[in-house]
Protein backbone atom coordinates (compact mmCIF):
# COMPACT_ATOMS: atom_id res chain seq x y z
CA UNK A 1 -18.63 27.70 57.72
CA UNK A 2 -14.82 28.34 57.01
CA UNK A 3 -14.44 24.64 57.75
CA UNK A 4 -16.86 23.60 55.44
CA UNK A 5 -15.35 25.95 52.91
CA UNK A 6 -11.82 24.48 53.16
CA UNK A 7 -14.07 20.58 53.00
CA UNK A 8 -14.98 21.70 49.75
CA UNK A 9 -12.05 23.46 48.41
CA UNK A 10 -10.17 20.47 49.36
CA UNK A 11 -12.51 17.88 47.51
CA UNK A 12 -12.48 19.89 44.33
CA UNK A 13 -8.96 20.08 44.48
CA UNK A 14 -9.03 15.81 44.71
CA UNK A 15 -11.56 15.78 41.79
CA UNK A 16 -9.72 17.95 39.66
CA UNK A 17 -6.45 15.20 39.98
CA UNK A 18 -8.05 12.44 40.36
CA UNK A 19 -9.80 13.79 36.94
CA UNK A 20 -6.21 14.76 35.68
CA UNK A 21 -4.55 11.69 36.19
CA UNK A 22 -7.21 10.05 34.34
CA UNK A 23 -6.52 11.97 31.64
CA UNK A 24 -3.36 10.98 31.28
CA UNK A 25 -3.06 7.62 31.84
CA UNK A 26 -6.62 6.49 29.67
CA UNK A 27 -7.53 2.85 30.08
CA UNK A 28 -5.70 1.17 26.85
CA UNK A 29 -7.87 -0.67 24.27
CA UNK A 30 -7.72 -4.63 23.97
CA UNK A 31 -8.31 -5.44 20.42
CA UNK A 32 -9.76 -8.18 18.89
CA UNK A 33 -8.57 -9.08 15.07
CA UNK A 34 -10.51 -11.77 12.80
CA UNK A 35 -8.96 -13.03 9.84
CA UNK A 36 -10.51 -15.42 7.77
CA UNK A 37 -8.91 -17.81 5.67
CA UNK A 38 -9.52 -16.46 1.31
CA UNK A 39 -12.72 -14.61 1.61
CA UNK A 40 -13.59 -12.19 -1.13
CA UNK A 41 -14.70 -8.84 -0.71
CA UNK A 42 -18.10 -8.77 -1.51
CA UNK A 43 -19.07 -12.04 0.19
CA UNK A 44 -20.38 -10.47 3.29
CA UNK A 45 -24.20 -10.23 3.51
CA UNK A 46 -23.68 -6.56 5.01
CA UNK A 47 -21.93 -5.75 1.29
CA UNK A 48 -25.45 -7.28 0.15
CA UNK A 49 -24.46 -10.79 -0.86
CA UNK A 50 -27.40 -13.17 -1.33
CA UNK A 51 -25.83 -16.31 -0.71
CA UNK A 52 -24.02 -15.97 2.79
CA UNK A 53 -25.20 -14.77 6.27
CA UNK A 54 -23.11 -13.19 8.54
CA UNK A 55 -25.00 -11.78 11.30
CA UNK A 56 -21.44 -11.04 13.17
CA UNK A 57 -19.58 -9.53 10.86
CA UNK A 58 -22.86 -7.33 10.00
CA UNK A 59 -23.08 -5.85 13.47
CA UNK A 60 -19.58 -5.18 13.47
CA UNK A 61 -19.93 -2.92 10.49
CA UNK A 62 -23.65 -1.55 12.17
CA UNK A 63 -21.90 -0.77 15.10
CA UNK A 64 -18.53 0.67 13.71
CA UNK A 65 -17.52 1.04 10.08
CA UNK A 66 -17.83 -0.85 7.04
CA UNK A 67 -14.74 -0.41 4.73
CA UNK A 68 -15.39 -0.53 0.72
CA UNK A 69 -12.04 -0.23 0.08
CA UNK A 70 -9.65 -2.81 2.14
CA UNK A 71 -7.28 -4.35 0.13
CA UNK A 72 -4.17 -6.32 1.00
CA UNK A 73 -0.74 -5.93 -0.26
CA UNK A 74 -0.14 -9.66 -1.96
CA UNK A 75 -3.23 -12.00 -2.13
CA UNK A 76 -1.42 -15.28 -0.81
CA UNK A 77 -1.53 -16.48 2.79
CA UNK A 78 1.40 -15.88 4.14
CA UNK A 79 2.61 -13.20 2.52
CA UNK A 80 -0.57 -11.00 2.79
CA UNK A 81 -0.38 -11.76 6.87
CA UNK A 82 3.51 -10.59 6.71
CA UNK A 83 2.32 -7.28 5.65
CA UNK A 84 -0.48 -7.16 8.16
CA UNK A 85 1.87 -7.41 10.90
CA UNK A 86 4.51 -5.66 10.07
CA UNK A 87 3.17 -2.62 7.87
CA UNK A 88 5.55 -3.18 4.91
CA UNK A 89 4.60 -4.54 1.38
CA UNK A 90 5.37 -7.35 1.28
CA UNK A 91 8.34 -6.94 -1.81
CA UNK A 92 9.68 -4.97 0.98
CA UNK A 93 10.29 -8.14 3.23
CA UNK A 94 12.74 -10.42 1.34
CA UNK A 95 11.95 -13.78 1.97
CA UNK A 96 8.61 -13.01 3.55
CA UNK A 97 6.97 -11.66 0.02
CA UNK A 98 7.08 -15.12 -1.39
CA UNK A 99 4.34 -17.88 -0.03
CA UNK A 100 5.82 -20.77 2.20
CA UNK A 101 8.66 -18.34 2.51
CA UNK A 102 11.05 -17.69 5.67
CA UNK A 103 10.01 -14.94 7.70
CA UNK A 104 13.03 -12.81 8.49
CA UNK A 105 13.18 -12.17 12.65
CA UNK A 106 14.39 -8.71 11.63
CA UNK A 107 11.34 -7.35 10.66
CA UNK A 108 9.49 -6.56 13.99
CA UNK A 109 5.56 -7.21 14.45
CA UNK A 110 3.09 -5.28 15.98
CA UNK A 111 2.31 -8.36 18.46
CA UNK A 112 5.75 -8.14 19.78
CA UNK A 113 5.49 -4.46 19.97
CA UNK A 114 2.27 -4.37 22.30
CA UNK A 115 3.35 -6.89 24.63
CA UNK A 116 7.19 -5.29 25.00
CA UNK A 117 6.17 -1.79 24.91
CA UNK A 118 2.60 -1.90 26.36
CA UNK A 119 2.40 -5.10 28.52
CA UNK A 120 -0.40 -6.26 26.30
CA UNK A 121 -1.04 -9.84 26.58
CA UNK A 122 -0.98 -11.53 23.09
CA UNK A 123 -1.70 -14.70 21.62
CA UNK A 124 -3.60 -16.24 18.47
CA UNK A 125 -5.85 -19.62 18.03
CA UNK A 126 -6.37 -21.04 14.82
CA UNK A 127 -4.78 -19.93 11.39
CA UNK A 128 -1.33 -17.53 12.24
CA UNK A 129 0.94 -16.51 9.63
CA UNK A 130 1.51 -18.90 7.37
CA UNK A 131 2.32 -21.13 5.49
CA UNK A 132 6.36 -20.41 6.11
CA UNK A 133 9.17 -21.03 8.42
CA UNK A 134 9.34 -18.56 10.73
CA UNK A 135 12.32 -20.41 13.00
CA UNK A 136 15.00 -20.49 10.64
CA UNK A 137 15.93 -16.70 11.29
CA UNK A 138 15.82 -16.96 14.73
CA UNK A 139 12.38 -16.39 16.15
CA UNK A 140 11.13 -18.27 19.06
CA UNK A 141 6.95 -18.29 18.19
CA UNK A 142 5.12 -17.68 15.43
CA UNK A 143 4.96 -13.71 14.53
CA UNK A 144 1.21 -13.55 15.34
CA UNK A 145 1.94 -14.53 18.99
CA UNK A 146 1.86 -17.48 21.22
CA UNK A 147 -0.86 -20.00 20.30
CA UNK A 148 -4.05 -21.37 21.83
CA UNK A 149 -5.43 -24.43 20.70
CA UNK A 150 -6.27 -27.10 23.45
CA UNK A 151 -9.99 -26.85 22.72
CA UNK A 152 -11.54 -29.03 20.06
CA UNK A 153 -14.76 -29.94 19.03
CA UNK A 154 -17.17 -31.94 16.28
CA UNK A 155 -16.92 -30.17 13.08
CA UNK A 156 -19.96 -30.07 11.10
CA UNK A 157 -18.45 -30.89 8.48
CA UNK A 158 -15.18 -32.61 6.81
CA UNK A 159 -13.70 -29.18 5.70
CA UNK A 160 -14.35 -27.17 8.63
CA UNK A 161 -11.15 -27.03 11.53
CA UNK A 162 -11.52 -28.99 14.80
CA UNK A 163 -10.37 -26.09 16.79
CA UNK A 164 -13.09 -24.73 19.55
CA UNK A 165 -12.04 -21.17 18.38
CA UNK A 166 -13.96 -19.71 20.77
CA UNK A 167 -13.46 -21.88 23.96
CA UNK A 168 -9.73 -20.82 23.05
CA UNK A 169 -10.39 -17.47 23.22
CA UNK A 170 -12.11 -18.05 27.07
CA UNK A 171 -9.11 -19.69 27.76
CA UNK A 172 -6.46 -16.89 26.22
CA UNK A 173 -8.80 -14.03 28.48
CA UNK A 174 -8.76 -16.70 31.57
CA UNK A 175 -4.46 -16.32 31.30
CA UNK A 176 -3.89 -12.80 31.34
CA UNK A 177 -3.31 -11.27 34.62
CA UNK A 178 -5.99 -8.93 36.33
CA UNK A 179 -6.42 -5.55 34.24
CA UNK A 180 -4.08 -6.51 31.51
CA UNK A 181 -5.21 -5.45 27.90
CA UNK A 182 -4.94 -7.99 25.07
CA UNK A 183 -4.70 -8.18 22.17
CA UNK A 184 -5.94 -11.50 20.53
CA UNK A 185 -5.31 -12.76 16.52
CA UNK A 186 -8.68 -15.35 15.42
CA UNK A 187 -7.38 -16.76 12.34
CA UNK A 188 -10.41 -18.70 10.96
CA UNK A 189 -8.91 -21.99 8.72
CA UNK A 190 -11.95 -21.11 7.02
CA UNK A 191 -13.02 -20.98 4.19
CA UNK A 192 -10.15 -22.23 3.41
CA UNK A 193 -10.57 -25.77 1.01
CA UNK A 194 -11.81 -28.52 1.05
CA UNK A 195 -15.11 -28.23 1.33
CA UNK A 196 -17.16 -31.29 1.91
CA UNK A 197 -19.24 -31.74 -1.41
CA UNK A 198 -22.26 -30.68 -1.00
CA UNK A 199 -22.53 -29.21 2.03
CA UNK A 200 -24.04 -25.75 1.15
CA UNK A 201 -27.02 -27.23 -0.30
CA UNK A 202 -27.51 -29.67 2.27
CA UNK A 203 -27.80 -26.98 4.92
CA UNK A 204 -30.44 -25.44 3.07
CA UNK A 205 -28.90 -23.11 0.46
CA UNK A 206 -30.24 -22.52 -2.57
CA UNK A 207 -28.60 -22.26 -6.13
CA UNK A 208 -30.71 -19.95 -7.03
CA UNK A 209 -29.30 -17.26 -4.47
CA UNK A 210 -25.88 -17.32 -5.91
CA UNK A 211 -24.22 -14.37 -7.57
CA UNK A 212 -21.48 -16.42 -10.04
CA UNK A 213 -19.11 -13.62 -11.13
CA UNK A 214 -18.27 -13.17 -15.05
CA UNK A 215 -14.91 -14.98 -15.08
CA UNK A 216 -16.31 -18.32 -13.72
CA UNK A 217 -19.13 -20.21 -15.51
CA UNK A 218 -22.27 -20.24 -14.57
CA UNK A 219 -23.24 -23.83 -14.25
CA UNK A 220 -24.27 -26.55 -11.08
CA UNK A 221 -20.98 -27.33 -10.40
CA UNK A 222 -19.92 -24.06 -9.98
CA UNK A 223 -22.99 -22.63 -7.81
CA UNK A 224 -22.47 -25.86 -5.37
CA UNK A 225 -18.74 -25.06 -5.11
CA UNK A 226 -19.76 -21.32 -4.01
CA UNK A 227 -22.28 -22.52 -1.29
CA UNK A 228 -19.61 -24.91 0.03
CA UNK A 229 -17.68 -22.11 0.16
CA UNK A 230 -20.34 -19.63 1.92
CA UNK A 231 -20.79 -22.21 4.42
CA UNK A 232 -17.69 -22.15 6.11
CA UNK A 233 -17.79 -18.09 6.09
CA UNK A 234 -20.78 -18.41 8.13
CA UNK A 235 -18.45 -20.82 10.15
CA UNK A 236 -16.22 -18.55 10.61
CA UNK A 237 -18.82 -15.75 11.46
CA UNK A 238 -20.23 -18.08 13.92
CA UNK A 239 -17.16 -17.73 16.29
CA UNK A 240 -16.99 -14.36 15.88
CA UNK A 241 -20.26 -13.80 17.63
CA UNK A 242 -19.66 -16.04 19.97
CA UNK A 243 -16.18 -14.01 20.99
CA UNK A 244 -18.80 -10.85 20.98
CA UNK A 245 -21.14 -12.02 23.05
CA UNK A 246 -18.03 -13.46 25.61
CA UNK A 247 -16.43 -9.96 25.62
CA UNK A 248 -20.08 -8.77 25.90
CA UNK A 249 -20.35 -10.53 29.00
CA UNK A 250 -17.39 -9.63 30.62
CA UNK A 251 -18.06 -5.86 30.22
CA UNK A 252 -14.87 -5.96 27.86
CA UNK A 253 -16.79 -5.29 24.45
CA UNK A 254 -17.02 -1.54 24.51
CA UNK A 255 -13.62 -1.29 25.43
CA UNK A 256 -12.52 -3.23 22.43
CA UNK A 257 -11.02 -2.46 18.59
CA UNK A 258 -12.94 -5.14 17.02
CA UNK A 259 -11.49 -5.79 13.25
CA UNK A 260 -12.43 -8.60 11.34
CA UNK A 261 -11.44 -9.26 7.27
CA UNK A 262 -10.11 -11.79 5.47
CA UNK A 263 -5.94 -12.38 3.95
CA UNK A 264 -7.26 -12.70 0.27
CA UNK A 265 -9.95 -13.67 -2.16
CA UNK A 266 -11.90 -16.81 -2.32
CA UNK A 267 -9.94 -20.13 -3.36
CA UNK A 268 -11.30 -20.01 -6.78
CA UNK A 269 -9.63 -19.99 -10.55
CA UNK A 270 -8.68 -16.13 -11.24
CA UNK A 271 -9.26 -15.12 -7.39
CA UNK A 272 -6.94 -16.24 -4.83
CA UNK A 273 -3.45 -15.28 -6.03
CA UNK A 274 -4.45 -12.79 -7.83
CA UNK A 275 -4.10 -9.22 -7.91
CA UNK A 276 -8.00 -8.87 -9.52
CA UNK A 277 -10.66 -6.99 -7.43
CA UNK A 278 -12.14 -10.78 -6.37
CA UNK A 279 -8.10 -11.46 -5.14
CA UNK A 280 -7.00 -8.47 -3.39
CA UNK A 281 -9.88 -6.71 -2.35
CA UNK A 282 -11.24 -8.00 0.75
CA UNK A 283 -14.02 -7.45 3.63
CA UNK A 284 -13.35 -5.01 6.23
CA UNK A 285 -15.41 -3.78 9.32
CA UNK A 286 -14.43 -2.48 12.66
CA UNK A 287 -15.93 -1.61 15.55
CA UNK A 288 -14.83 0.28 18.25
CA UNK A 289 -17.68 1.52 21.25
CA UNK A 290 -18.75 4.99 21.70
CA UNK A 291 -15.20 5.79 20.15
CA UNK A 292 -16.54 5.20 16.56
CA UNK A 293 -19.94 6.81 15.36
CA UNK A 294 -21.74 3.65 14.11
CA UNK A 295 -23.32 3.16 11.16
CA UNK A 296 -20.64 4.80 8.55
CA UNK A 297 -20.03 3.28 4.80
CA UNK A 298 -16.23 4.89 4.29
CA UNK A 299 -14.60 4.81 0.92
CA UNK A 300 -11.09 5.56 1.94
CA UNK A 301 -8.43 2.68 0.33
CA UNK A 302 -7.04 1.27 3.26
CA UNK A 303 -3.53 -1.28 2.58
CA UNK A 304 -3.09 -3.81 4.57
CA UNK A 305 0.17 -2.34 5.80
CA UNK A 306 -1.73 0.31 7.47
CA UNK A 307 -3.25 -1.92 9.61
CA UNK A 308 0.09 -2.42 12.26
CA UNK A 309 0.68 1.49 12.73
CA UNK A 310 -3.29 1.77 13.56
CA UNK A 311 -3.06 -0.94 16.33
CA UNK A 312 -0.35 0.44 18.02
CA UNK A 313 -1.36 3.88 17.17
CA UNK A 314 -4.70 3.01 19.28
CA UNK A 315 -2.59 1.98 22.08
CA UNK A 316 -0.54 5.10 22.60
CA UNK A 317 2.26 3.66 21.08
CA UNK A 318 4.32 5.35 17.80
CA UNK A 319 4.52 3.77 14.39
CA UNK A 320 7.63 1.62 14.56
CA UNK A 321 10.06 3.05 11.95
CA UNK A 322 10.48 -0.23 9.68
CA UNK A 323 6.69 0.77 9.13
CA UNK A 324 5.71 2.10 5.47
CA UNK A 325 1.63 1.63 5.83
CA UNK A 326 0.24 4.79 7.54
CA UNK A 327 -2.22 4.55 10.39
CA UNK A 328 -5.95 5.33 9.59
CA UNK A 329 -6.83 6.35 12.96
CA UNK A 330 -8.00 9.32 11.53
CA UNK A 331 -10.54 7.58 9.69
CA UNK A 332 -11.90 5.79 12.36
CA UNK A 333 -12.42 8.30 14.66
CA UNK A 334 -14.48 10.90 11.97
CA UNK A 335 -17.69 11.07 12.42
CA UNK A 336 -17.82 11.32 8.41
CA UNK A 337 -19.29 8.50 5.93
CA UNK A 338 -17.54 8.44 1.77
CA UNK A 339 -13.94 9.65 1.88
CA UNK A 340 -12.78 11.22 4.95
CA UNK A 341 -9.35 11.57 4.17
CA UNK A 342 -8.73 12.50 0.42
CA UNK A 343 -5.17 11.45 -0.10
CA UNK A 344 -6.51 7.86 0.53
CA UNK A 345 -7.58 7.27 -3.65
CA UNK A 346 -5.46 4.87 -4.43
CA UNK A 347 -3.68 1.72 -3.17
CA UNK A 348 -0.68 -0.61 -4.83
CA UNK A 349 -0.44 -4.12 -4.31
CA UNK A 350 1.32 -7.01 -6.12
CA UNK A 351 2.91 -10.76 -6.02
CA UNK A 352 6.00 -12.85 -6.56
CA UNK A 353 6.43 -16.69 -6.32
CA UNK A 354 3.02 -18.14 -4.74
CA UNK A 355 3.45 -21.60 -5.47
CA UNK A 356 5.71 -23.20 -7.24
CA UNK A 357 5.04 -25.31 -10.86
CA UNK A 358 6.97 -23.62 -13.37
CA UNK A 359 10.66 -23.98 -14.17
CA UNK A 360 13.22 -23.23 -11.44
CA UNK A 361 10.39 -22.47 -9.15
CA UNK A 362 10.27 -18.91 -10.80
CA UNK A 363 7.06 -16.68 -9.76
CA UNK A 364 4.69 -14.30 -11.54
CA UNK A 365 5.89 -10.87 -10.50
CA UNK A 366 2.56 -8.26 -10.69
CA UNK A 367 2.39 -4.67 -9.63
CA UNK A 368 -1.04 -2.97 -9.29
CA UNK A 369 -2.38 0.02 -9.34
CA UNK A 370 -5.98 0.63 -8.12
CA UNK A 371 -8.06 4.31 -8.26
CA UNK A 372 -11.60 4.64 -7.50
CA UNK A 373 -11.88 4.45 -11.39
CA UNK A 374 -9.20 2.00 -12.46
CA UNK A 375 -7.26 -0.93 -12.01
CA UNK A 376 -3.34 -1.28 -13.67
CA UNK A 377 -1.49 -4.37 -13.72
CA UNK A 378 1.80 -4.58 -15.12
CA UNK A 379 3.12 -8.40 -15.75
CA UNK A 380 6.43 -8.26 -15.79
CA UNK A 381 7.34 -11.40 -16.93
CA UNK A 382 4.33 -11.86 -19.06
CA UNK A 383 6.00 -15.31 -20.97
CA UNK A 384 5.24 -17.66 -17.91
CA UNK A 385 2.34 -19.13 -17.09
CA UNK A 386 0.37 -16.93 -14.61
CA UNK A 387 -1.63 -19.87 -13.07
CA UNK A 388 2.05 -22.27 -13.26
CA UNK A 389 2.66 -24.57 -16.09
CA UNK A 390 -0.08 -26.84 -17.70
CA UNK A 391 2.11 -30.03 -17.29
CA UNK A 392 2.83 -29.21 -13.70
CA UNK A 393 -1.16 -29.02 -13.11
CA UNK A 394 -1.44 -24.94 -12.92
CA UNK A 395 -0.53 -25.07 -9.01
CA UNK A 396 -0.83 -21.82 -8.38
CA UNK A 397 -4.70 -22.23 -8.49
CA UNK A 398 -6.31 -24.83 -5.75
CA UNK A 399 -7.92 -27.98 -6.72
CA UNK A 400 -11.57 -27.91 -6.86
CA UNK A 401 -14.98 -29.11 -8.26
CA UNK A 402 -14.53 -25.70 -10.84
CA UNK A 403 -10.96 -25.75 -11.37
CA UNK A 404 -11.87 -29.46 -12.95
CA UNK A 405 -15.15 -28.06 -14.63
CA UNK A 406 -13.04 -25.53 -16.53
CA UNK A 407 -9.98 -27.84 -17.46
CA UNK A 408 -12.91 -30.56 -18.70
CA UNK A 409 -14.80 -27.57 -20.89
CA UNK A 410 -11.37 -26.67 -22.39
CA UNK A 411 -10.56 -30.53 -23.16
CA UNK A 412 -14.20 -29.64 -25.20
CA UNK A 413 -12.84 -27.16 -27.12
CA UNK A 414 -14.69 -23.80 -24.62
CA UNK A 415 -11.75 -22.37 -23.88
CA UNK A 416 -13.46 -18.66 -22.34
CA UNK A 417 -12.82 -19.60 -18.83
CA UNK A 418 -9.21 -21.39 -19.20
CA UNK A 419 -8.17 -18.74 -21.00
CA UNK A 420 -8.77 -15.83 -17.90
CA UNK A 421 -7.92 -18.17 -15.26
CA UNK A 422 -4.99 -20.11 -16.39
CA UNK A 423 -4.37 -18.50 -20.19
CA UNK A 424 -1.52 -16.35 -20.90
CA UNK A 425 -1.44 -12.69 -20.45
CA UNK A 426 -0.29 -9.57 -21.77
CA UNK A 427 2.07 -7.18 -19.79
CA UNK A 428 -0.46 -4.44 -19.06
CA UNK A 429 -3.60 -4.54 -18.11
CA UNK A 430 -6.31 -2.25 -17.60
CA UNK A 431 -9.88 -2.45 -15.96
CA UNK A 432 -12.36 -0.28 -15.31
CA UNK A 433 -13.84 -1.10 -12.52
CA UNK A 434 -17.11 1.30 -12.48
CA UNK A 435 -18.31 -0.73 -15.30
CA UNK A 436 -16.68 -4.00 -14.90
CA UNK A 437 -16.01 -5.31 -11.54
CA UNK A 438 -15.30 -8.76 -12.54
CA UNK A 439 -12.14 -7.62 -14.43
CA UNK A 440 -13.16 -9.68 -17.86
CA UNK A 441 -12.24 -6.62 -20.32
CA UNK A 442 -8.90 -5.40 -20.78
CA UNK A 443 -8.82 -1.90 -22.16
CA UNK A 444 -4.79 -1.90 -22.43
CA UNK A 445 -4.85 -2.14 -25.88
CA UNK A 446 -7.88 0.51 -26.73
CA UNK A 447 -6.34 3.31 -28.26
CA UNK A 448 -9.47 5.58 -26.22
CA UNK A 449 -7.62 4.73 -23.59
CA UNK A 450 -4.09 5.02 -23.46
CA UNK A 451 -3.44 8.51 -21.64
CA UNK A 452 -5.06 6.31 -18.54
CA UNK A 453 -2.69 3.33 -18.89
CA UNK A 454 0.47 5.38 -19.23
CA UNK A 455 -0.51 7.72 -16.31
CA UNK A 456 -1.01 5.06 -13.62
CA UNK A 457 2.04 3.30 -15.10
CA UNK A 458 3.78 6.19 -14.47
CA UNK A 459 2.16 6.62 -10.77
CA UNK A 460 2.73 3.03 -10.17
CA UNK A 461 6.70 3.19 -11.00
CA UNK A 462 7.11 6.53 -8.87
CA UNK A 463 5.09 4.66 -5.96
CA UNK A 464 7.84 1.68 -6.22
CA UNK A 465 10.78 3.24 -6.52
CA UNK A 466 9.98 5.24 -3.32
CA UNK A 467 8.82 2.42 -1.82
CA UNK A 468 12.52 0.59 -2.69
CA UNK A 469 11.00 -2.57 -4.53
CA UNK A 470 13.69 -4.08 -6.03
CA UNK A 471 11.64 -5.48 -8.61
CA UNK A 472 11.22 -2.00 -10.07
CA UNK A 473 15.01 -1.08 -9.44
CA UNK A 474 16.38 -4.30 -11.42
CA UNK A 475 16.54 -6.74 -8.76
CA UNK A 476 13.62 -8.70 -8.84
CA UNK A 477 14.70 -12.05 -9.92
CA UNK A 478 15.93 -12.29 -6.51
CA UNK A 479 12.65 -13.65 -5.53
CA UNK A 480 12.82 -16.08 -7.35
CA UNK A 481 15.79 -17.15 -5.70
CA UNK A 482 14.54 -17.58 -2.18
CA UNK A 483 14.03 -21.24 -1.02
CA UNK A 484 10.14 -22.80 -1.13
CA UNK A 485 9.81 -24.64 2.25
CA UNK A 486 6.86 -26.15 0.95
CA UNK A 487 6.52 -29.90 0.21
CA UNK A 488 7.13 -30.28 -3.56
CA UNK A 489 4.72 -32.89 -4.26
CA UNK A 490 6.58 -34.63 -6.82
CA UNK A 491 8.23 -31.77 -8.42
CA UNK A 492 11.95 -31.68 -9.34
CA UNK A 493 13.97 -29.55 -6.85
CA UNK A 494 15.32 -26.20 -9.30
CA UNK A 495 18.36 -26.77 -11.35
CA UNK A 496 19.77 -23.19 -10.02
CA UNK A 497 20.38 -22.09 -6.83
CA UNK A 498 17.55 -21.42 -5.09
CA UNK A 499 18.53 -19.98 -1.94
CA UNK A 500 20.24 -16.78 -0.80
CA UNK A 501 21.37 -16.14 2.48
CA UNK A 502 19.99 -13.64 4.86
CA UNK A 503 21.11 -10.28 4.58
């Protein structure tokens, strides 16, 4: 019996380190991030849209979290990505907060971070950050990680990507060496236009199912243009499940961060660009195994700069110190629905130059505010055109079956929808967003009203100046001033200088 007693004492003693050892070394996550290419917030059918289906994204959010308040920090490609990856606003990255900017190599990504300080394996398929030049400071790959793209296929139709998304995916997993996490970046190109004409309705949509929002007339045109649209989320969807059901497979799923949203609102006059709940406020849902309680609606705001010190945050790695967005793990991992953390009731986003079309290739600087009540916008240079300049085309707004619709109504004399999408605007603006979603009422000049304006004027300028933007310090022509690597398309090169060196 001794003998037997020292057997056992000496295989608890083994259990108790081997138990200890997994403790401290815990199996790190892979993750999975989807981005889609100017999808709007509500156009989800798990947010209850009527006109799209998207059975992945849905069970993400049943099996994890679905976020109604994910917004990003400037609603243009590649400057909403720039903040995604590496936690900073995007006025906070020179070059990088203007679209088919320069990327600067000083500001570190969370890509780079996980595969130097973690040994993740990284890499990306389809839409990266973008569009930009991300090789004229220095880099040697795009920021969102080596690229996969050797699979192609037969699009369904003529404004959907040729990439295999997927079968790039299985070929990303087959590189990585035995027991290596990843970490994997599925930028959808959709919905991204063109569309094919048509397409929505020939799949079987119906007009009727279509939820037109205030600022965009309701006519044909304009519900055909939104089922193009929907069709190439539920494109985009598609591959998602399929990279589900792969990980699924593999036994990798549970062990996954799953995140899929979008990098702004739908390409649509008064939406992409723009700092309007449509523009900035996008679809988010996550999903995360037995780590997250499933089920949960959460109200918290989350930034798109947040989204960097999360990932690495899930990893066992710290917040790099560049970093201003604030990790949400906290979030995540409650087992609470509504607001879990209270000091998340507000976010600030914004813009600069998007495209060019107005003299000098000058922008439209914008600084938000948005509460669970309200949404501020200050223009600061309210005497440009927000949408560019009529003779230039209003470039700042993609071409489309109801950009045309709206410039052929105001040829007519119904000037309603030119004048929100393209019209000039005041410098303040205020929503309220309980009551109007659609942002067509601007209560900045209601007298009932002006203790609200001035107070998140006053929040907004405090949140700025902490944050160092130097448009609120006096420096924000600047941006202005950064080169456009973008092809001109018959536009005169500016008569200043348009270039500043890197700092």
């Amino acid at each position: 019996m001794p003998t037997m007693k020292r057997f056992l004492q000496i295989a608890a003693l083994f259990l108790v380190t081997l138990l200890a050892v997994g403790a401290a070394e815990p199996k790190r996550p892979n993750i999975l991030f989807a981005i889609g290419d100017d999808i709007s917030w509500p156009h989800m059918s798990a947010y209850g849209c009527t006109f799209v289906r998207t059975p992945a994204f849905d069970r993400v959010a049943r099996e994890g979290v679905l976020f109604q308040n994910c917004f990003t920090s400037n609603p243009k490609c590649s400057p909403s990505r720039a903040a995604l990856l590496t936690g900073k606003h995007t006025w906070q990255l020179e070059e990088a907060c203007d679209h088919f900017g320069i990327f600067p190599s000083k500001f570190k990504v969370y890509p780079d971070l996980l595969e130097e300080q973690a040994g993740y394996h990284v890499g990306y398929t389809g839409k990266p950050w973008g569009p930009g030049d991300w090789k004229r400071s220095g880099r040697t790959r795009n920021p969102a990680g080596p690229m996969y793209s050797e699979f192609k296929l037969e699009p369904p139709t003529s404004g959907i990507n040729a990439l295999d998304y997927t079968k790039n995916f299985a070929a990303f997993l087959k590189a990585r060496k035995p027991g290596q996490p990843f970490c994997f970046w599925y930028g959808g190109f959709e919905p991204h236009r063109p569309y094919e004409a048509g397409s929505g309705l020939r799949a079987g949509k119906k007009l009727s199912d279509v939820q037109v929002p205030a600022f965009l007339p309701d006519d044909e045109i304009v519900r055909n243009d939104l089922l193009d649209y929907a069709l190439e989320i539920e494109w985009f969807d598609k591959h998602l499940g399929q990279m589900l059901k792969l990980l699924e497979e593999a036994g990798e799923l549970e062990n996954t961060l799953v995140v899929v949203t979008a990098d702004n609102g739908m390409p649509f006059p008064r939406v992409k660009g723009n700092p309007y709940e449509m523009g900035h406020h996008l679809p988010l849902a996550i999903r995360w195994g037995a780590k997250i309680k499933p089920g949960r609606v959460v109200t918290d705001f989350i930034s798109f700069t947040d989204m960097a010190p999360t990932f690495l945050e899930a990893v066992g790695l710290k917040p790099d110190p560049q970093m201003t967005g604030h990790s949400f793990m906290d979030v995540l991992l409650s087992p609470k629905s509504g607001r879990v953390n209270s000091a998340r009731n507000f976010v600030v986003t914004g813009r600069e130059r998007h495209d060019i079309g107005r003299p000098n290739d000058q922008g439209y600087p914008i600084r938000v505010l948005r509460t669970d009540d309200y949404l501020y916008l200050h223009n600061f240079k309210s005497d440009r055109w927000p949408a560019a300049n009529p003779e230039t085309g209003y470039k700042d707004i993609d071409n489309s079956p109801t950009k045309r619709f709206i410039l052929s109504e105001h040829e007519k004399g119904e000037s309603k929808y030119w004048d929100l999408a393209m019209g000039m605007r005041p410098e303040e603006e205020l929503y309220k967003i309980s009551s109007d979603r659609d942002c067509v009422k601007n209560l900045a000049g209601d007298s009932a009203y002006t203790k609200v304006k001035e107070k998140m004027w006053k929040d907004l300028q405090k949140f700025l100046k902490e944050q160092k933007d130097p448009r609120i310090l006096g420096n924000g022509d600047v941006f202005d001033r950064y080169e456009y690597t973008g092809p001109r398309n018959g536009l005169p090169k500016p008569a200043l200088p348009n270039q500043v060196p890197l700092p």
